[in-house]
C-alpha atoms as a PDB file:
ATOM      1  CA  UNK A   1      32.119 172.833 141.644  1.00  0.00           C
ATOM      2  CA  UNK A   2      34.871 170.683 142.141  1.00  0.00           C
ATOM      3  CA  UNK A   3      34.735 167.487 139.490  1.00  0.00           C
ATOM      4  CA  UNK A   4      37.402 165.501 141.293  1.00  0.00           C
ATOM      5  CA  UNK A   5      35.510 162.181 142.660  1.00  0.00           C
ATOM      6  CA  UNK A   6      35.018 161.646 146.783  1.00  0.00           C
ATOM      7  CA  UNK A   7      37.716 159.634 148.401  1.00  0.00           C
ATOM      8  CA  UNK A   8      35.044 157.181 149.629  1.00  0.00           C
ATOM      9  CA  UNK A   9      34.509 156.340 145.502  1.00  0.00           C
ATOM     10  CA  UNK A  10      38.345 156.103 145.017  1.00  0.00           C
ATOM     11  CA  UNK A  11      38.893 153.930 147.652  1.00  0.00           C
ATOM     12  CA  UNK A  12      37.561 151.193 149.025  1.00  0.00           C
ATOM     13  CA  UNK A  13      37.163 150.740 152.673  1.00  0.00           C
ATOM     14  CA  UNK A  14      39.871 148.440 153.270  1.00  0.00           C
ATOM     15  CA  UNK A  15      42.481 150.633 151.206  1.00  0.00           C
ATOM     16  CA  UNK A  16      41.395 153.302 154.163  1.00  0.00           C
ATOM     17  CA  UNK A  17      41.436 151.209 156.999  1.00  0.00           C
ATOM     18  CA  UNK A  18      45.001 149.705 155.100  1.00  0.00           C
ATOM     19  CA  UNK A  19      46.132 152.856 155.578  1.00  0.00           C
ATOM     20  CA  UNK A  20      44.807 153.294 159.094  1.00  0.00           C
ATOM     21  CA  UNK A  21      46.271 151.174 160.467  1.00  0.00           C
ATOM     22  CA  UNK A  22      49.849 151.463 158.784  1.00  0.00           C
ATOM     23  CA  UNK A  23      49.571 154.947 160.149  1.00  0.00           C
ATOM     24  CA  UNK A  24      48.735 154.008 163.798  1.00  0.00           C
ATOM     25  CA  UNK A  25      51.277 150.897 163.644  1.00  0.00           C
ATOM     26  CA  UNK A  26      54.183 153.679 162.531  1.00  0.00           C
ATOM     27  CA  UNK A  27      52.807 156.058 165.566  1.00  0.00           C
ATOM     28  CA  UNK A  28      53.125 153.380 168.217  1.00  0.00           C
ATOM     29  CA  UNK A  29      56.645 152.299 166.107  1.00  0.00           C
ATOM     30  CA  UNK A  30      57.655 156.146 166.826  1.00  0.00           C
ATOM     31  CA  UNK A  31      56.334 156.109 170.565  1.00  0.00           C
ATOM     32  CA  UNK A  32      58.248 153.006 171.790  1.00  0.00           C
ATOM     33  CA  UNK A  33      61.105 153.953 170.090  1.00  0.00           C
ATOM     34  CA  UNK A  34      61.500 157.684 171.555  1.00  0.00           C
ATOM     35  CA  UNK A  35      62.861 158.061 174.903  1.00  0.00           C
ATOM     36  CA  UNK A  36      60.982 158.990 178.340  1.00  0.00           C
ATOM     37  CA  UNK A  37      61.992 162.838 178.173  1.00  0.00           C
ATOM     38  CA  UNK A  38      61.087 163.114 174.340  1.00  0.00           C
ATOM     39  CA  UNK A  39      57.703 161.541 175.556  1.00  0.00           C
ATOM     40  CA  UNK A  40      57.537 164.245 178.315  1.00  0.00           C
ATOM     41  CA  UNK A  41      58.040 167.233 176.173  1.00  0.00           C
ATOM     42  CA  UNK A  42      55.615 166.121 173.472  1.00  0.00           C
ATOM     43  CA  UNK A  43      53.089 165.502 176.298  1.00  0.00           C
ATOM     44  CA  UNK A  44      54.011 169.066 177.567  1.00  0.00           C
ATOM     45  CA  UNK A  45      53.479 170.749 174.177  1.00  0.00           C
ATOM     46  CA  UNK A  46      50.108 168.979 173.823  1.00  0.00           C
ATOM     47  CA  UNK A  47      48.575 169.973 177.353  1.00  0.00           C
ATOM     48  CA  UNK A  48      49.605 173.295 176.196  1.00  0.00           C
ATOM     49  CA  UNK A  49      48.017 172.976 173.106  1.00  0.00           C
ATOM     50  CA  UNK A  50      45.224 172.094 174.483  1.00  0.00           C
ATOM     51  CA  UNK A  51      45.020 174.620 176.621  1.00  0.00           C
ATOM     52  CA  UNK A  52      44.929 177.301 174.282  1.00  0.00           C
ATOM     53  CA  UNK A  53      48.137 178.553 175.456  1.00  0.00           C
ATOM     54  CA  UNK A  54      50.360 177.464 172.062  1.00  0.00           C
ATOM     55  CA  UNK A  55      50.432 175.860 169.029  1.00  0.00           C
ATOM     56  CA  UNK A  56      52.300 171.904 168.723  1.00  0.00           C
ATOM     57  CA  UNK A  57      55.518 172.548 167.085  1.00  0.00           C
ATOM     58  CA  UNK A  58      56.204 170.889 163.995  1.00  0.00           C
ATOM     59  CA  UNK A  59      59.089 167.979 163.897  1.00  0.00           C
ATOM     60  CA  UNK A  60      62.165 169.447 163.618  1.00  0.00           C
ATOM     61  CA  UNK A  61      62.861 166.807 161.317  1.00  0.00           C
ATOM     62  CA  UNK A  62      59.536 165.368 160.133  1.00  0.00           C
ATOM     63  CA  UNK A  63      61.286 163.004 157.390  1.00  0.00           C
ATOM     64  CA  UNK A  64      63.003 160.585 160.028  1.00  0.00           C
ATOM     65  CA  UNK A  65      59.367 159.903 161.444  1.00  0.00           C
ATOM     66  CA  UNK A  66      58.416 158.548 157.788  1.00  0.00           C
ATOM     67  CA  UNK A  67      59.165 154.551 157.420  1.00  0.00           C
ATOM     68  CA  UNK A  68      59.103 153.122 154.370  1.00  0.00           C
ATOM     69  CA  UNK A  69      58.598 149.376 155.351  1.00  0.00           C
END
C-alpha cells in the first residue's frame, strides 16, 4: 500500500481551485496569444485525435507555454 497521504488531505480546496484556475487563465493567455493558423492546426490534430485516427503531438517546445507570473 502506498503511505503517501491523498491530495484532497494535502490540499485544501482553494489551493486546487488556486491552481485551477492559474492553469485555465495561462490556457486562454496561450490561446489569444497564438495566431489563427496555429489555432487551426491544433484544432486539426484534436478532431483527429478524437477520431481515433492519431495521437496530439506534444509541443515542440513545451517550456515557452510555461509562465511564471
Amino acid at each position: 500500500m502506498n503511505n503517501e497521504r491523498k491530495l484532497s488531505d494535502k490540499y485544501s480546496v482553494e489551493e486546487i481551485m488556486s491552481a485551477k484556475r492559474r492553469a485555465r487563465d495561462r490556457l486562454v493567455d496561450a490561446v489569444n496569444a497564438a495566431d489563427k493558423d496555429s489555432l487551426e492546426l491544433a484544432a486539426e490534430f484534436v478532431k483527429a485525435a478524437l477520431r481515433g485516427t492519431r495521437p496530439i503531438p506534444r509541443p515542440k517546445r513545451y517550456k515557452d507555454l510555461v509562465s511564471d507570473d
